[in-house]
Protein backbone atom coordinates (compact mmCIF):
# COMPACT_ATOMS: atom_id res chain seq x y z
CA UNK A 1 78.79 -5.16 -5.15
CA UNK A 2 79.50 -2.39 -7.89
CA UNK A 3 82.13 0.52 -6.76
CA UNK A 4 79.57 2.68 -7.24
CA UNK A 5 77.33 0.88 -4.88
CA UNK A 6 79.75 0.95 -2.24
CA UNK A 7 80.72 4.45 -2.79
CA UNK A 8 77.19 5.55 -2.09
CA UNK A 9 76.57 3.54 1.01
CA UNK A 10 79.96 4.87 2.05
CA UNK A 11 78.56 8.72 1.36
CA UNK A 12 75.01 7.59 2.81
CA UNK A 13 76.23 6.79 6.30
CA UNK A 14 78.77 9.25 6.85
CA UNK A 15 75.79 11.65 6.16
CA UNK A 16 73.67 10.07 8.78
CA UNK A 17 76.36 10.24 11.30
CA UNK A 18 77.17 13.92 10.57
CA UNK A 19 73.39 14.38 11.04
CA UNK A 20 73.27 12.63 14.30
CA UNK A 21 76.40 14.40 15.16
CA UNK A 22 75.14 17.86 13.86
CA UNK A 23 72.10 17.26 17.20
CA UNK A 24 72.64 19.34 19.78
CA UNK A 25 70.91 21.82 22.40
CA UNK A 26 70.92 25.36 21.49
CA UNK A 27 70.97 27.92 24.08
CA UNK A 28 68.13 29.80 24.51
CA UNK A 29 69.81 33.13 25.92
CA UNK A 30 73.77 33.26 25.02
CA UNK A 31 75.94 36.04 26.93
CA UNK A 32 77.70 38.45 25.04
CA UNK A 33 81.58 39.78 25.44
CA UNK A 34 83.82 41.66 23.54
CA UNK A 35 87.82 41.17 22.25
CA UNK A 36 89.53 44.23 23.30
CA UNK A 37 93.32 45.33 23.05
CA UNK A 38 95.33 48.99 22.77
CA UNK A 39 97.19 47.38 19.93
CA UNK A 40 94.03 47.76 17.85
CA UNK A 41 93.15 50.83 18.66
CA UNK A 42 96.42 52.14 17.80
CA UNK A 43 95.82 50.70 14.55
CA UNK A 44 92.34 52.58 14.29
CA UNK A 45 94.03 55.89 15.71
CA UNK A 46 91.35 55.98 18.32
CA UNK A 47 92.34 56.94 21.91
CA UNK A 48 92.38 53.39 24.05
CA UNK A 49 91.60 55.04 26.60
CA UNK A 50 88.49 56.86 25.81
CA UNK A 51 87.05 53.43 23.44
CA UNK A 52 87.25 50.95 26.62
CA UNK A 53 85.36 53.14 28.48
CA UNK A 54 82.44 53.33 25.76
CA UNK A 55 82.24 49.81 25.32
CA UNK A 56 82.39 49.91 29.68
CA UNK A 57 79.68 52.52 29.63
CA UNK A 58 77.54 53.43 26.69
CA UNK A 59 77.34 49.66 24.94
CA UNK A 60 77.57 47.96 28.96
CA UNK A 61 79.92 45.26 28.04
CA UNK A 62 80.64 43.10 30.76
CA UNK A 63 82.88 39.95 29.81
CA UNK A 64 86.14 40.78 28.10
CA UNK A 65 89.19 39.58 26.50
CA UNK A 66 92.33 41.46 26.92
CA UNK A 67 95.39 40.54 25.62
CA UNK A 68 99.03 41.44 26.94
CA UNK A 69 100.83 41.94 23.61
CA UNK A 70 104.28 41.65 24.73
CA UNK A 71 105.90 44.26 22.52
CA UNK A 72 103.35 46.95 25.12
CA UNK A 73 104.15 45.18 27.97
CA UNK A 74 108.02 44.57 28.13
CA UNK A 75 109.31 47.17 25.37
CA UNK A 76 112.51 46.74 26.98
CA UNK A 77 113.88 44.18 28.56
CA UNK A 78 113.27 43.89 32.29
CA UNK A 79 111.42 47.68 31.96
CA UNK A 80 107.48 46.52 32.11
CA UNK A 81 104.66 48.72 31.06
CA UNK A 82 101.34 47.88 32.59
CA UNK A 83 100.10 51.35 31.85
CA UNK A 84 96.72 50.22 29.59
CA UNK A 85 96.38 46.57 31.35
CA UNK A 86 96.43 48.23 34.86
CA UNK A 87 93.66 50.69 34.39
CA UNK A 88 91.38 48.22 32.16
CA UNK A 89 91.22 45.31 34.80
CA UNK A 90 90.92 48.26 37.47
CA UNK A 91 87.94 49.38 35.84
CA UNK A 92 86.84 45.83 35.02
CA UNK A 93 86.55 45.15 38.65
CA UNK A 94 84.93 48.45 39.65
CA UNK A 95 82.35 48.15 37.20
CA UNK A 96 81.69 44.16 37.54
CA UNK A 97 83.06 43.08 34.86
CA UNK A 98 84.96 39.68 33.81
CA UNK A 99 88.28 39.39 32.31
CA UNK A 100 89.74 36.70 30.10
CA UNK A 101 93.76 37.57 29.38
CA UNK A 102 95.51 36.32 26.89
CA UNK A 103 99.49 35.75 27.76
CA UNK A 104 102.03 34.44 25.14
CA UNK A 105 103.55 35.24 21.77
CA UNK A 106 100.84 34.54 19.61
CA UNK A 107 98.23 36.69 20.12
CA UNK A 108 94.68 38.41 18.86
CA UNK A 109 95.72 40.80 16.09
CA UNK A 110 97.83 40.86 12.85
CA UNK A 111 100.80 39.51 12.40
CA UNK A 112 99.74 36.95 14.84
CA UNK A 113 102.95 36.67 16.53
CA UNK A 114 104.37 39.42 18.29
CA UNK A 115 107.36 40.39 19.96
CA UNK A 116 109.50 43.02 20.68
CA UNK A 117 112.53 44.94 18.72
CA UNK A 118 115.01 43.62 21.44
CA UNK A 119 113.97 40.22 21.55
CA UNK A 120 114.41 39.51 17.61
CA UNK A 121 117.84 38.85 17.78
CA UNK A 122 118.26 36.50 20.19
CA UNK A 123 118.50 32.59 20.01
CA UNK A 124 115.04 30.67 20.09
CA UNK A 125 115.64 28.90 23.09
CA UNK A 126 116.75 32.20 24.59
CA UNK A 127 113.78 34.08 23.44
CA UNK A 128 111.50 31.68 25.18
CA UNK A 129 113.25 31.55 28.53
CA UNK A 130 112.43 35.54 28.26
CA UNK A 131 108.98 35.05 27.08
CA UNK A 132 108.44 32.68 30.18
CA UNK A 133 109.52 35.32 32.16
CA UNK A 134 107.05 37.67 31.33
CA UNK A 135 104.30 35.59 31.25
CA UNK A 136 105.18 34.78 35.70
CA UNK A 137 105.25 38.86 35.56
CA UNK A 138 102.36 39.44 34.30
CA UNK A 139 100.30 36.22 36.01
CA UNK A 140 101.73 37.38 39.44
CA UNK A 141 100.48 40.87 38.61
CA UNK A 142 97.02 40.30 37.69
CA UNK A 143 96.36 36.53 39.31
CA UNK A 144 94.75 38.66 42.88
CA UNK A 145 92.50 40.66 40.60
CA UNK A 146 88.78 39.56 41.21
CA UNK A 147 87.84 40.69 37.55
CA UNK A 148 90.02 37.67 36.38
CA UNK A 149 87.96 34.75 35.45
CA UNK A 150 90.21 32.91 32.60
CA UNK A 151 93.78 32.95 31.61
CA UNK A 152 93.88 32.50 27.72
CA UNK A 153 97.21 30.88 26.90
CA UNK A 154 98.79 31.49 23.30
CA UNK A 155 96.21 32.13 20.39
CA UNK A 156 94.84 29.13 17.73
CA UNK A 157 98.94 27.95 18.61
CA UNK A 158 98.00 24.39 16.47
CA UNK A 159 96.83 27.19 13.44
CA UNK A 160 99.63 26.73 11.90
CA UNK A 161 99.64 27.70 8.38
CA UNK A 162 98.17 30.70 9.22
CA UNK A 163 100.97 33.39 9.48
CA UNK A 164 103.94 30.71 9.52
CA UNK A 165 106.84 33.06 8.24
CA UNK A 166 105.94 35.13 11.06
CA UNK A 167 104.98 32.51 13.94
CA UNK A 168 107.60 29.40 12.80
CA UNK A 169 106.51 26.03 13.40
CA UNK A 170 104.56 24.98 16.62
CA UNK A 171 106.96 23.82 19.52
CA UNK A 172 104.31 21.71 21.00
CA UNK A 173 106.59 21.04 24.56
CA UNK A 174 107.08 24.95 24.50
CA UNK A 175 103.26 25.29 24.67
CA UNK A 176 102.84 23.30 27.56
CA UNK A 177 105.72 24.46 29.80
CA UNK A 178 103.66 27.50 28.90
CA UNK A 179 100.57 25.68 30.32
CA UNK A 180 102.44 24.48 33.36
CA UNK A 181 103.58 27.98 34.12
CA UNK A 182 100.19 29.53 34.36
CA UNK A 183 98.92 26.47 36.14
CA UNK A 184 101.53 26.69 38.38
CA UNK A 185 101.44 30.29 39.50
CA UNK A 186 97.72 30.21 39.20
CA UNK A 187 96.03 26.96 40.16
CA UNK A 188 92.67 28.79 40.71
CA UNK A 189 91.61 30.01 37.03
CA UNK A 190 91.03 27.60 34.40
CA UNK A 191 93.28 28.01 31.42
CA UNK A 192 91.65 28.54 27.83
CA UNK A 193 93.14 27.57 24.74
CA UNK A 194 91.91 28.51 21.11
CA UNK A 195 91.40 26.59 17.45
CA UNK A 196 90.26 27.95 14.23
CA UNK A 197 86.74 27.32 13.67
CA UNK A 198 86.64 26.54 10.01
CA UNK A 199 90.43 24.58 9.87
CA UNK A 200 91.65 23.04 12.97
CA UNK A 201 89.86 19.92 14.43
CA UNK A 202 89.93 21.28 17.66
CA UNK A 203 91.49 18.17 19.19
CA UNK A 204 95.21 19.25 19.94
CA UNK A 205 93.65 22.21 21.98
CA UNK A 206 90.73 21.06 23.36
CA UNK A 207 92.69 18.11 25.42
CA UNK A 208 94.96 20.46 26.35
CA UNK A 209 92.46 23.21 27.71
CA UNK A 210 90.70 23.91 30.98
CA UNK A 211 88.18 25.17 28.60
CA UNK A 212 88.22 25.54 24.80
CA UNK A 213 87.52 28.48 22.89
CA UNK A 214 86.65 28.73 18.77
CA UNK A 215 87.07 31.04 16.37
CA UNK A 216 84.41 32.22 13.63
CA UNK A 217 84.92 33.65 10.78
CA UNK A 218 81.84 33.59 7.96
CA UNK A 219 83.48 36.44 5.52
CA UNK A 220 86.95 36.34 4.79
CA UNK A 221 89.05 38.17 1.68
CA UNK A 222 91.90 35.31 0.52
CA UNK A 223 94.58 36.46 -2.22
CA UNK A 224 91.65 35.36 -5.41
CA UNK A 225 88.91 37.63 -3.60
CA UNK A 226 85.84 37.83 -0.86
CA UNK A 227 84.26 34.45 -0.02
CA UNK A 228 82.06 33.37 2.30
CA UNK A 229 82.97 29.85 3.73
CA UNK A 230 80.27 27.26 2.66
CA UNK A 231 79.46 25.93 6.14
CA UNK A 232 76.03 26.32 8.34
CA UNK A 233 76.22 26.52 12.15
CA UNK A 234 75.73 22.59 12.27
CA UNK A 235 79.51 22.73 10.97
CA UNK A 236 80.31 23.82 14.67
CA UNK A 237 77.64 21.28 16.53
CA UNK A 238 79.39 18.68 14.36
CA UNK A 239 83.17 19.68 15.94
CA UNK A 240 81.92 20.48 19.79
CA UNK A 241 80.06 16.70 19.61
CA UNK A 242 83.03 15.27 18.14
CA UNK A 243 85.88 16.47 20.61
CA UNK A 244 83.68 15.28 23.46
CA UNK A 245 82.81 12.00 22.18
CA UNK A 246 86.95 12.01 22.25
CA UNK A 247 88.19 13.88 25.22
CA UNK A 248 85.15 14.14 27.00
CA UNK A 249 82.77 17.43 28.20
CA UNK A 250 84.68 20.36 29.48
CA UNK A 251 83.44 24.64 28.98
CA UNK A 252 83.45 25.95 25.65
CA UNK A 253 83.73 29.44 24.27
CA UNK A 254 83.34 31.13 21.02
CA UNK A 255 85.99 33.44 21.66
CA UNK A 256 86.69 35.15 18.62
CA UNK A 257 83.28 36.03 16.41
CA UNK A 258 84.37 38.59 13.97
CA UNK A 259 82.12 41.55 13.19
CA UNK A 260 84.39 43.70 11.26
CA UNK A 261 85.94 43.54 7.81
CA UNK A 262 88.53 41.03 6.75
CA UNK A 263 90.73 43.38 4.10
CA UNK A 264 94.06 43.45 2.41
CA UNK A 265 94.90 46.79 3.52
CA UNK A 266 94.84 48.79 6.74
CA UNK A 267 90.66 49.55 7.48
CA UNK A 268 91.36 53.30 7.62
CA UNK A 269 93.02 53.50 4.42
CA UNK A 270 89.71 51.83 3.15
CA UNK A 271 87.02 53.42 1.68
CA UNK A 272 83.98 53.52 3.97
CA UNK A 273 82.24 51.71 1.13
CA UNK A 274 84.63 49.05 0.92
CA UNK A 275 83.89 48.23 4.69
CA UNK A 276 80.64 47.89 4.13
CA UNK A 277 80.78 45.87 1.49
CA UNK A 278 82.80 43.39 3.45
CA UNK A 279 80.79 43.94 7.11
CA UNK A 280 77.87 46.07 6.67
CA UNK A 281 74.98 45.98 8.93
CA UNK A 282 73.56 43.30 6.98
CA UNK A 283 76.17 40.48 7.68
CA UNK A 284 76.61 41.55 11.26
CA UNK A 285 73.25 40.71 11.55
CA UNK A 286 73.54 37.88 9.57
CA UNK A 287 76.68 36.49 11.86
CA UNK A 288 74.98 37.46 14.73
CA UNK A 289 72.08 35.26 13.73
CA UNK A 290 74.54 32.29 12.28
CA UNK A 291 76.81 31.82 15.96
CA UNK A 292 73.52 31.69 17.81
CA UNK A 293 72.54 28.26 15.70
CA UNK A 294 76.32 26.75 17.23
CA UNK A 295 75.82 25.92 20.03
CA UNK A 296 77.86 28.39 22.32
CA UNK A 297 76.38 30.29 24.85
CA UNK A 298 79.21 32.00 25.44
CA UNK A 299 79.95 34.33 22.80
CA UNK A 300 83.13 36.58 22.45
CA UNK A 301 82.58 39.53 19.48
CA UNK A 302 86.11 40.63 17.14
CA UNK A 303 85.36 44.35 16.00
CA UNK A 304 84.25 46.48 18.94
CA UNK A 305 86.92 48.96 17.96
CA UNK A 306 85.57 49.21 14.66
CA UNK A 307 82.45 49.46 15.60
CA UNK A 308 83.48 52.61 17.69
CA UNK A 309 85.72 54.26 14.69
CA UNK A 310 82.58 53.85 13.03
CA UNK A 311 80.39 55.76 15.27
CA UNK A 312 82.97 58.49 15.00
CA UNK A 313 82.85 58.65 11.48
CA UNK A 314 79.42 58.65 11.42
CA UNK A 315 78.26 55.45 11.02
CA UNK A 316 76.31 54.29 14.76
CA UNK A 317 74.24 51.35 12.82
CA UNK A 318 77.04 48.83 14.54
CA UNK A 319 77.30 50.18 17.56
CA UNK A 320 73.48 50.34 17.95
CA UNK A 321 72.97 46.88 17.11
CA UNK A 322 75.77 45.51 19.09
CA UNK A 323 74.33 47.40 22.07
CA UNK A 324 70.77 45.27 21.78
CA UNK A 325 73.14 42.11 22.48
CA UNK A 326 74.61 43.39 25.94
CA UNK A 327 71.17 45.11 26.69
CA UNK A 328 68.94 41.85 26.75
């Protein structure tokens, strides 16, 4: 048999397996939530306070993810502010809501990694014996809260090109005494933990997870310029068949869907026409319409912030549209 022969038997069935491992149900109604964090409002110079409550009250969110960004919630050490985290699960629970948190180091927002000015300085195995710390603050603070549905620890931890001079390597036994912690303290909430959706093959978090959640991410701006990635929504059938064929059936979130603008430069410093270049109402539509072909039927939205600095500035045609999806 010729080389080429073999090469295009070789091609042949690895397409018919990705086809019979691209099958899979797709939800007929998918519920709707929102990423949500004071850090990013900050960045936005909207007032936190005054943008959770919209996306409470005028777009009727009702599944969140917080996340407690260390540097906001121990700016010094052993002196804890739970200022913002207090009053959003309070009004979570009033209002029937559901809360995902996210504890750790790496979390939801540029640079990835964050910790605070005092903690910098300190060995690595130091550092983490204080990061532990917090984390058993924080659980113990929020684990009696009703709202509380998941504990989300680290963020895409096994993503770890991404952001590596500011993260460091992955200390995978690190990550799950992290686990352990949370467990420990709080046996009754599953623990999620996340993976890119375009890199990672999911399988380093998904065995590790209570439930797994995914990132997407269709229009992204690398160091040569825009691109959209060249995958369909079977792309993400594909991955959720193949980690179960492995590890078995467990939940599974898309936790981060991101509706605002991937940029090189601060989104308010960015002309309005810039933005929509990179996320006008066109490809939110367009992404909205691409994560409902995945397969999740759980569906977490990056960009409600935005969405609200827009709406200030003029611009509702997000907002609108996002509020058909928790309106349905």
């Amino acid at each position: 048999m010729s080389k080429l022969k073999k090469f295009l038997i070789t091609i042949g069935i690895v397409a018919v397996a990705l086809f019979f491992l691209s099958i899979r149900d797709i939800p007929e109604e998918i519920t709707y939530g929102v990423s949500f964090s004071k850090f990013h409002t900050d960045e936005l110079k909207l007032d936190w306070k005054e943008t959770y409550l919209a996306l409470l009250n005028d777009l009727g969110v009702k599944h969140f993810r917080f996340s407690a960004h260390w540097p906001n919630t121990e700016p010094q050490e052993g002196k804890y502010n739970f200022t913002e985290l207090d009053f959003q699960m309070a009004e979570a629970q009033k209002q029937g809501a559901d809360v995902i948190l996210a504890v750790g180091r790496r979390l939801p927002g540029w640079p990835e990694c964050h910790e605070p000015e005092w903690v910098k300085e300190l060995p690595v195995t130091e550092r983490r014996e204080k990061l532990l710390k917090t984390i058993e603050v924080i659980v113990n603070r929020y684990k009696s809260n009703p709202a509380l549905k998941y504990w989300q620890v680290e963020n895409e931890p096994f993503f770890s090109f991404f952001s590596r001079s500011n993260c460091m390597q992955l200390n995978k036994e690190f990550l799950e005494k992290e686990i352990a912690l949370v467990k420990k303290l709080d046996p009754s909430r599953p623990v999620i933990l996340t993976s890119s959706g375009e890199f990672n093959l999911w399988f380093q978090a998904y065995k590790r997870a209570d439930v797994f959640g995914s990132s997407l991410y269709l229009y992204v701006w690398w160091k040569n310029g825009p691109i959209r990635y060249p995958i369909t929504p079977g792309f993400f059938r594909i991955k959720q068949n193949l980690v179960e064929l492995l590890y078995g059936k467990k939940p599974k979130i898309l936790i981060e869907l991101s509706t605002e603008p991937w940029l090189l430069q601060p989104i308010i410093t960015a002309p309005i026409e810039l933005q929509m270049q990179r996320m006008g109402i066109d490809k939110f539509r367009e992404i909205i319409e691409f994560s409902s072909k995945t397969g999740f039927d759980k569906q977490y939205l990056w960009g409600a912030e935005w969405w609200y600095w827009l709406k200030k500035q003029g611009y509702p045609e997000h907002w609108q549209e996002a509020q058909k999806l928790f309106n349905q």
